[in-house]
PDB file of N, CA and C in Angstrom:
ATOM      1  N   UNK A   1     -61.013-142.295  84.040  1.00  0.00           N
ATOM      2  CA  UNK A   1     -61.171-143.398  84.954  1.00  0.00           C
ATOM      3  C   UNK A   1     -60.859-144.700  84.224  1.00  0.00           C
ATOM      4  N   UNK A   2     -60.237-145.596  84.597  1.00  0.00           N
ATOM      5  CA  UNK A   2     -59.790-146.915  84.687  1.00  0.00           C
ATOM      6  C   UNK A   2     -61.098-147.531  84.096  1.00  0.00           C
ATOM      7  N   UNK A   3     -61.268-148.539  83.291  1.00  0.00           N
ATOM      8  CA  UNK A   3     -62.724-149.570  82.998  1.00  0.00           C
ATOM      9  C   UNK A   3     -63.217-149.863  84.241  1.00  0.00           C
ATOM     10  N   UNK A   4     -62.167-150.749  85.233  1.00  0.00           N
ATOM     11  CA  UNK A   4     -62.367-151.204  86.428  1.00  0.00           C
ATOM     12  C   UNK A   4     -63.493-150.465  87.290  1.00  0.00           C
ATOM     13  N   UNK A   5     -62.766-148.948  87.018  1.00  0.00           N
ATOM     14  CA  UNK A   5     -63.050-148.284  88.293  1.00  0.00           C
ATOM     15  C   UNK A   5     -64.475-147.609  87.457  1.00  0.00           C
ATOM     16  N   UNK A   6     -64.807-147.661  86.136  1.00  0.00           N
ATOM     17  CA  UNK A   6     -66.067-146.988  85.766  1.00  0.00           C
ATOM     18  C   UNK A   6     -67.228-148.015  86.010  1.00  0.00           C
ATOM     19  N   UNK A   7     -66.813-149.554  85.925  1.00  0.00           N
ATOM     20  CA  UNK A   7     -67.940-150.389  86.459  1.00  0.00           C
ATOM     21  C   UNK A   7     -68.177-150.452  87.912  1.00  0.00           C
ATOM     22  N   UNK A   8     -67.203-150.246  88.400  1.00  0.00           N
ATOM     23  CA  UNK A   8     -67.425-150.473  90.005  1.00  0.00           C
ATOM     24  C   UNK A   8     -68.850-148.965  90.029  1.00  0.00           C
ATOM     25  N   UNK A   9     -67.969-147.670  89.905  1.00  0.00           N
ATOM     26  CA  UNK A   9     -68.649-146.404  89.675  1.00  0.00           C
ATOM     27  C   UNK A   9     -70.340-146.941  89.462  1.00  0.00           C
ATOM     28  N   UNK A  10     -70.584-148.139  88.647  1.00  0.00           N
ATOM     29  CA  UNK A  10     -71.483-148.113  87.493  1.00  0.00           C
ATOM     30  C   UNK A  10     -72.271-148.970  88.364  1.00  0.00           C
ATOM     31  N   UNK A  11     -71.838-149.812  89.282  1.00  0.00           N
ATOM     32  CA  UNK A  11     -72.242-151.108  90.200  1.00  0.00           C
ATOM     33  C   UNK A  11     -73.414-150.653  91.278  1.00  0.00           C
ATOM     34  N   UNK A  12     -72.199-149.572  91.683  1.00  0.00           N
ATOM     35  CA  UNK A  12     -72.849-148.591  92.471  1.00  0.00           C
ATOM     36  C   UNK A  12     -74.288-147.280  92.776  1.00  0.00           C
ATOM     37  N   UNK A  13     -73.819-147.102  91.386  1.00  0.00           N
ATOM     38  CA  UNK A  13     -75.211-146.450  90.750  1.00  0.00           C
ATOM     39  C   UNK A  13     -76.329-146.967  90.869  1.00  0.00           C
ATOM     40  N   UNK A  14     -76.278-148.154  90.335  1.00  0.00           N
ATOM     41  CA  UNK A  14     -77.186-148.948  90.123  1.00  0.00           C
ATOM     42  C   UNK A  14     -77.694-149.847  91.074  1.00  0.00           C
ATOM     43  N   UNK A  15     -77.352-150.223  92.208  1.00  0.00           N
ATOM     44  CA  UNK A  15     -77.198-150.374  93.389  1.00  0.00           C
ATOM     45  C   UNK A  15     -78.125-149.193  93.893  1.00  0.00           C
ATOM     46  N   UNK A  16     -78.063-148.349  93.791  1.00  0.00           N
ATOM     47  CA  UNK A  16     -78.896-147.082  94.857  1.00  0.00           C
ATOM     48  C   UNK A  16     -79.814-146.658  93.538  1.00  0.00           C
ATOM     49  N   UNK A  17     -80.081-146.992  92.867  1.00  0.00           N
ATOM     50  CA  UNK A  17     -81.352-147.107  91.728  1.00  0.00           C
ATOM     51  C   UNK A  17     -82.313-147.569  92.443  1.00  0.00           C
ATOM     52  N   UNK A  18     -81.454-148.635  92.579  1.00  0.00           N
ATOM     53  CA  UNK A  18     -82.846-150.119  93.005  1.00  0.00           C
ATOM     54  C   UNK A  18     -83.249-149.983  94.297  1.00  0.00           C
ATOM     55  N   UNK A  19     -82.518-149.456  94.440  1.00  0.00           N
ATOM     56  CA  UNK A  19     -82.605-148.581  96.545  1.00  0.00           C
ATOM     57  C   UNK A  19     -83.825-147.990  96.558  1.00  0.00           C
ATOM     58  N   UNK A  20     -83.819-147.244  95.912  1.00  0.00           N
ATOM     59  CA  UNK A  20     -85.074-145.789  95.899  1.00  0.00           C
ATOM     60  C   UNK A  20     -86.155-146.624  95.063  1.00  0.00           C
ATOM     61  N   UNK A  21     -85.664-146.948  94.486  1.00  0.00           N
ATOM     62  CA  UNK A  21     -87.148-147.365  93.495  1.00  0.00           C
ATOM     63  C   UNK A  21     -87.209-148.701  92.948  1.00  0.00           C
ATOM     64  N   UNK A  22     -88.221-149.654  93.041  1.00  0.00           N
ATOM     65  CA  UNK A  22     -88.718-150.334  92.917  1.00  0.00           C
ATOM     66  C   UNK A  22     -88.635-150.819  91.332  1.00  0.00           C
ATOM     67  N   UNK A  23     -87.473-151.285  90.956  1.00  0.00           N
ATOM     68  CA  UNK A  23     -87.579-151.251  89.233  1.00  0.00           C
ATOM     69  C   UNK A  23     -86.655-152.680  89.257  1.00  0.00           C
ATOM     70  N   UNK A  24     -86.311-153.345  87.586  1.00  0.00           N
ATOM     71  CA  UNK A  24     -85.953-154.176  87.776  1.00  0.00           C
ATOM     72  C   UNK A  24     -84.590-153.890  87.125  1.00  0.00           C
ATOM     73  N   UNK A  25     -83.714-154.527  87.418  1.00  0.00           N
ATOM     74  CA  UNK A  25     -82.265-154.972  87.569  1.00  0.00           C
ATOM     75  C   UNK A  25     -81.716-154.378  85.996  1.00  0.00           C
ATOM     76  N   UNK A  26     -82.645-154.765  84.637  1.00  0.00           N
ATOM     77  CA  UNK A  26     -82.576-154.492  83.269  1.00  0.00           C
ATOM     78  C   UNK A  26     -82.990-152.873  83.099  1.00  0.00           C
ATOM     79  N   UNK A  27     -84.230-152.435  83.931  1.00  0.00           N
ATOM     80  CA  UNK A  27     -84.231-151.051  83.909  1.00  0.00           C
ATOM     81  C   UNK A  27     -83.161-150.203  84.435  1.00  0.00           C
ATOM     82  N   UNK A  28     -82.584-150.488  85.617  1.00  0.00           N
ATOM     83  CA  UNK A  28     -81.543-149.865  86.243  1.00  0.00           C
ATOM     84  C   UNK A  28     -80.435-149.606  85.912  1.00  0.00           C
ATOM     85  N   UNK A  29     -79.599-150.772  84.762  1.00  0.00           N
ATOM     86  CA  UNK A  29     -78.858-150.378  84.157  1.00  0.00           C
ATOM     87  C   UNK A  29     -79.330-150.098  82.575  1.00  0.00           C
ATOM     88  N   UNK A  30     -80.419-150.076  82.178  1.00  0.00           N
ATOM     89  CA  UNK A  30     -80.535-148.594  81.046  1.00  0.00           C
ATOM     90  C   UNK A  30     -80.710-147.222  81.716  1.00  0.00           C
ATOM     91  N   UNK A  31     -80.950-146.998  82.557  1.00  0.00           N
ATOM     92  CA  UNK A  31     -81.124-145.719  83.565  1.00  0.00           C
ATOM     93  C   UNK A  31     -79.528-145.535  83.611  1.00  0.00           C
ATOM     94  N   UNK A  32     -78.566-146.318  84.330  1.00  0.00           N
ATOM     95  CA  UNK A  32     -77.152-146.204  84.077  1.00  0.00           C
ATOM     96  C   UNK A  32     -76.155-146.069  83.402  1.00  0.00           C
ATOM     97  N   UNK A  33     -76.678-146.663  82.082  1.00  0.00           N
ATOM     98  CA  UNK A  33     -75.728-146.653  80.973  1.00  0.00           C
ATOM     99  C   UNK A  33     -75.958-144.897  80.771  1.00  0.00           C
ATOM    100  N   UNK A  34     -76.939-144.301  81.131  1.00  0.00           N
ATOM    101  CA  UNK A  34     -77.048-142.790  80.459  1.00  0.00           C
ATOM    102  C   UNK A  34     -75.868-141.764  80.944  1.00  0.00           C
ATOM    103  N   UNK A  35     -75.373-142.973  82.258  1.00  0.00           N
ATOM    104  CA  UNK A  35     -74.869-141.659  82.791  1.00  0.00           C
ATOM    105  C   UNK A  35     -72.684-141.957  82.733  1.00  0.00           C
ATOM    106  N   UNK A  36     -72.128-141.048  82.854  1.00  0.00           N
ATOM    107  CA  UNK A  36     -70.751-141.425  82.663  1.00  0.00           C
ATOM    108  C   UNK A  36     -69.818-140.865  83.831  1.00  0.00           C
ATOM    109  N   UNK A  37     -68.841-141.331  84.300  1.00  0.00           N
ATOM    110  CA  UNK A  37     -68.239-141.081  85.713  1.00  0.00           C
ATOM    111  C   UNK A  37     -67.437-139.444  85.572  1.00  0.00           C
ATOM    112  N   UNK A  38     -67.737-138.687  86.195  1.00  0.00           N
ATOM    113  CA  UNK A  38     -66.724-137.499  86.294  1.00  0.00           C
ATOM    114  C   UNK A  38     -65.893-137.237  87.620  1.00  0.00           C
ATOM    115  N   UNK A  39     -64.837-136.929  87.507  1.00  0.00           N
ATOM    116  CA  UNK A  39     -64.061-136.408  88.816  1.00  0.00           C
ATOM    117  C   UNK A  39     -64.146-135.395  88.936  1.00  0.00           C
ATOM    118  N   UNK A  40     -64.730-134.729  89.995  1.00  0.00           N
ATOM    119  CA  UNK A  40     -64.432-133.779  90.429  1.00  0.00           C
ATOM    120  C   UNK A  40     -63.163-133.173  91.230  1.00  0.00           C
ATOM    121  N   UNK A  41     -62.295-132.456  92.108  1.00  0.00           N
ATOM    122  CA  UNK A  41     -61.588-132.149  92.849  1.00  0.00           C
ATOM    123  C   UNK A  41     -61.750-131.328  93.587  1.00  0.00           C
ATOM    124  N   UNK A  42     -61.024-131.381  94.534  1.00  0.00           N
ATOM    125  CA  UNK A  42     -61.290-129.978  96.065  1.00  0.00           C
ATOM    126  C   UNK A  42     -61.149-128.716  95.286  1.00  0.00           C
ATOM    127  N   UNK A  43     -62.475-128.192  95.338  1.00  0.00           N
ATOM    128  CA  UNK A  43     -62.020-126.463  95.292  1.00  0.00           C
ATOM    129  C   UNK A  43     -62.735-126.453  93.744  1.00  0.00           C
ATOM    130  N   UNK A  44     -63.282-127.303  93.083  1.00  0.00           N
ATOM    131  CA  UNK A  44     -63.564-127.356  91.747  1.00  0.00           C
ATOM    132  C   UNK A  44     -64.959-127.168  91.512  1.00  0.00           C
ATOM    133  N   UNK A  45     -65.339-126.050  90.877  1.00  0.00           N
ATOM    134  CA  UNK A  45     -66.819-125.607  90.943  1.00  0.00           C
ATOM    135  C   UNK A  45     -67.471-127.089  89.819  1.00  0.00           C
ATOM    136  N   UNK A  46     -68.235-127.343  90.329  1.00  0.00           N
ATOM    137  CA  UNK A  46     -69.224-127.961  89.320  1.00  0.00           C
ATOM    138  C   UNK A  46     -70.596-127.311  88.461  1.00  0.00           C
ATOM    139  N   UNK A  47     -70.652-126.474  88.770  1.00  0.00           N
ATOM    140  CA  UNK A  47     -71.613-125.045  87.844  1.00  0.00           C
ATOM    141  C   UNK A  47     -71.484-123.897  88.589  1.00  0.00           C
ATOM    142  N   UNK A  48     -70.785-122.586  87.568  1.00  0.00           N
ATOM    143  CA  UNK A  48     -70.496-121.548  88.063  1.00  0.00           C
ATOM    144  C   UNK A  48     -71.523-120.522  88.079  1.00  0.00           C
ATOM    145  N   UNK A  49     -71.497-119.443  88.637  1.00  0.00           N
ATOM    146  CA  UNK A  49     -72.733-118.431  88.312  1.00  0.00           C
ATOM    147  C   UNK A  49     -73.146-118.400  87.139  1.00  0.00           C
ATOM    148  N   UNK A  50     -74.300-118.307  87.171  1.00  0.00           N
ATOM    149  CA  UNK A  50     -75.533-117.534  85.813  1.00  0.00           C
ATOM    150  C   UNK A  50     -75.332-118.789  85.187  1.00  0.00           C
ATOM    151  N   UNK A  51     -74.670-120.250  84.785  1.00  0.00           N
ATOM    152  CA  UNK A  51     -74.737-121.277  83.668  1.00  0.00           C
ATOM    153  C   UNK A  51     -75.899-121.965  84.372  1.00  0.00           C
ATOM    154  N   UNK A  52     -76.508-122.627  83.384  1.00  0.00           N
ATOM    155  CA  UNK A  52     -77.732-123.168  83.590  1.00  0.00           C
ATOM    156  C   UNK A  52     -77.275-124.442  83.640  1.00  0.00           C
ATOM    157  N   UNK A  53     -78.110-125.774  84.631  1.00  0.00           N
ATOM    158  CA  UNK A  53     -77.486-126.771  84.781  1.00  0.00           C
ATOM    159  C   UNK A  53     -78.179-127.804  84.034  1.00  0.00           C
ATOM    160  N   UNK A  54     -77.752-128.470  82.705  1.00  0.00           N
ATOM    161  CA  UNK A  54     -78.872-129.468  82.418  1.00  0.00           C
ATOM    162  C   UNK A  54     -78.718-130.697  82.673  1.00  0.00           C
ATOM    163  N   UNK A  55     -77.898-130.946  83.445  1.00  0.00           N
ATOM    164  CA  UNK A  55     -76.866-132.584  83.639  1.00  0.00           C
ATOM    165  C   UNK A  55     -77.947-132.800  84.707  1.00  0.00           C
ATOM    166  N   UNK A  56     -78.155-134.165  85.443  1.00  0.00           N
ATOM    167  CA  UNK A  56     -77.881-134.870  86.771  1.00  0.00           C
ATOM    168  C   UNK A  56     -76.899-135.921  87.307  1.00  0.00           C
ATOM    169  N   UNK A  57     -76.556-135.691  88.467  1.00  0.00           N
ATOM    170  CA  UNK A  57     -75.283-136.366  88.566  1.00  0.00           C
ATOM    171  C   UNK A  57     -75.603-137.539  90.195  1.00  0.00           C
ATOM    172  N   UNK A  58     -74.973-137.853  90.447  1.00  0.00           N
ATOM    173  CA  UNK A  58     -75.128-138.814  91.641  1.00  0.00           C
ATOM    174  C   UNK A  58     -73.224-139.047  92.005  1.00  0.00           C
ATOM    175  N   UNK A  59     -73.676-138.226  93.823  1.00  0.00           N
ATOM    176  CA  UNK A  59     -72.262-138.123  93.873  1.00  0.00           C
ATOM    177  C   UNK A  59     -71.590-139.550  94.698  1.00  0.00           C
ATOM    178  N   UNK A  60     -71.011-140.239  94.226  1.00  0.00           N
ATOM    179  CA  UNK A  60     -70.607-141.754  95.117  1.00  0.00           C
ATOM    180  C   UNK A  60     -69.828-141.196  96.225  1.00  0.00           C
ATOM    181  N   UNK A  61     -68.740-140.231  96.259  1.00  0.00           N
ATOM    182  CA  UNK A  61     -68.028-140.113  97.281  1.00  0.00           C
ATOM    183  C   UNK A  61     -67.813-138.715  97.765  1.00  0.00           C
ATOM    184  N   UNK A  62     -67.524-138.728  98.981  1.00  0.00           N
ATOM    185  CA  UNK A  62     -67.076-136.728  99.038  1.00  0.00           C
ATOM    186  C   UNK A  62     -68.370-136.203  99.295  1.00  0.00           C
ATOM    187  N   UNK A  63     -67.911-134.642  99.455  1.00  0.00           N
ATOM    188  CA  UNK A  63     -69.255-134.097 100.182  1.00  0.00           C
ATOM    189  C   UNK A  63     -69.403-132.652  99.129  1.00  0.00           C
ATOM    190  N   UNK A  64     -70.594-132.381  98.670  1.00  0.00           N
ATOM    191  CA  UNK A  64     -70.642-131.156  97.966  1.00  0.00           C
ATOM    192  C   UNK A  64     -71.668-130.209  98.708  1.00  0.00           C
ATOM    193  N   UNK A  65     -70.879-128.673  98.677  1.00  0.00           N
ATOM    194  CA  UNK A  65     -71.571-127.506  98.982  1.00  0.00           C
ATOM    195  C   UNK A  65     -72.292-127.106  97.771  1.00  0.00           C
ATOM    196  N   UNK A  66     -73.376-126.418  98.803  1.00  0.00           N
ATOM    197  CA  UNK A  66     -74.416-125.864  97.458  1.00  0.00           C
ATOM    198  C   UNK A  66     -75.157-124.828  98.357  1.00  0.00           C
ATOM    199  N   UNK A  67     -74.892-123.751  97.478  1.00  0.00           N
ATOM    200  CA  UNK A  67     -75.319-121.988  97.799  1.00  0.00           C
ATOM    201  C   UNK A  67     -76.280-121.778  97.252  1.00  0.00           C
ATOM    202  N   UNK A  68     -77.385-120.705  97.531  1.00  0.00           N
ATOM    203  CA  UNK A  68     -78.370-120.570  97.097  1.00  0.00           C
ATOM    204  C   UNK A  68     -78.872-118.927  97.642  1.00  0.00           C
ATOM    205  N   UNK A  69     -79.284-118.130  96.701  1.00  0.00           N
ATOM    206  CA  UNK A  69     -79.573-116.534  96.635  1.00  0.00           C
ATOM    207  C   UNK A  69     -81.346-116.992  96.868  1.00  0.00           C
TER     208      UNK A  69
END
């Protein structure tokens, strides 16, 4: 991703931080800086069977399926 497009990414985040929770502007982006932009694509698993997931992610755009046994 572009700088541009990782602060906008980053604007955004942080933006729906402050949404949900009640914190201040300096907490929200140390909560943000943790995290880094990934692309996903159509058809592109984001954790496959049996791998264990230790990430959290926050999706800005697009819609994700999620299966469950």
């Amino acid at each position: 991703m572009a700088d541009t497009e990782t602060i906008v990414a980053q604007n955004k985040f942080i933006g729906f931080i402050q949404m949900v929770n009640n914190i201040s502007m300096d907490a929200a982006q140390k909560i943000a800086s943790n995290f880094s932009p990934v692309v996903y694509y159509k058809n592109e698993y984001f954790l496959r069977e049996g791998a264990v997931n230790t990430d959290y992610f926050f999706l800005e755009e697009g819609i994700m399926r999620a299966f469950t046994i």
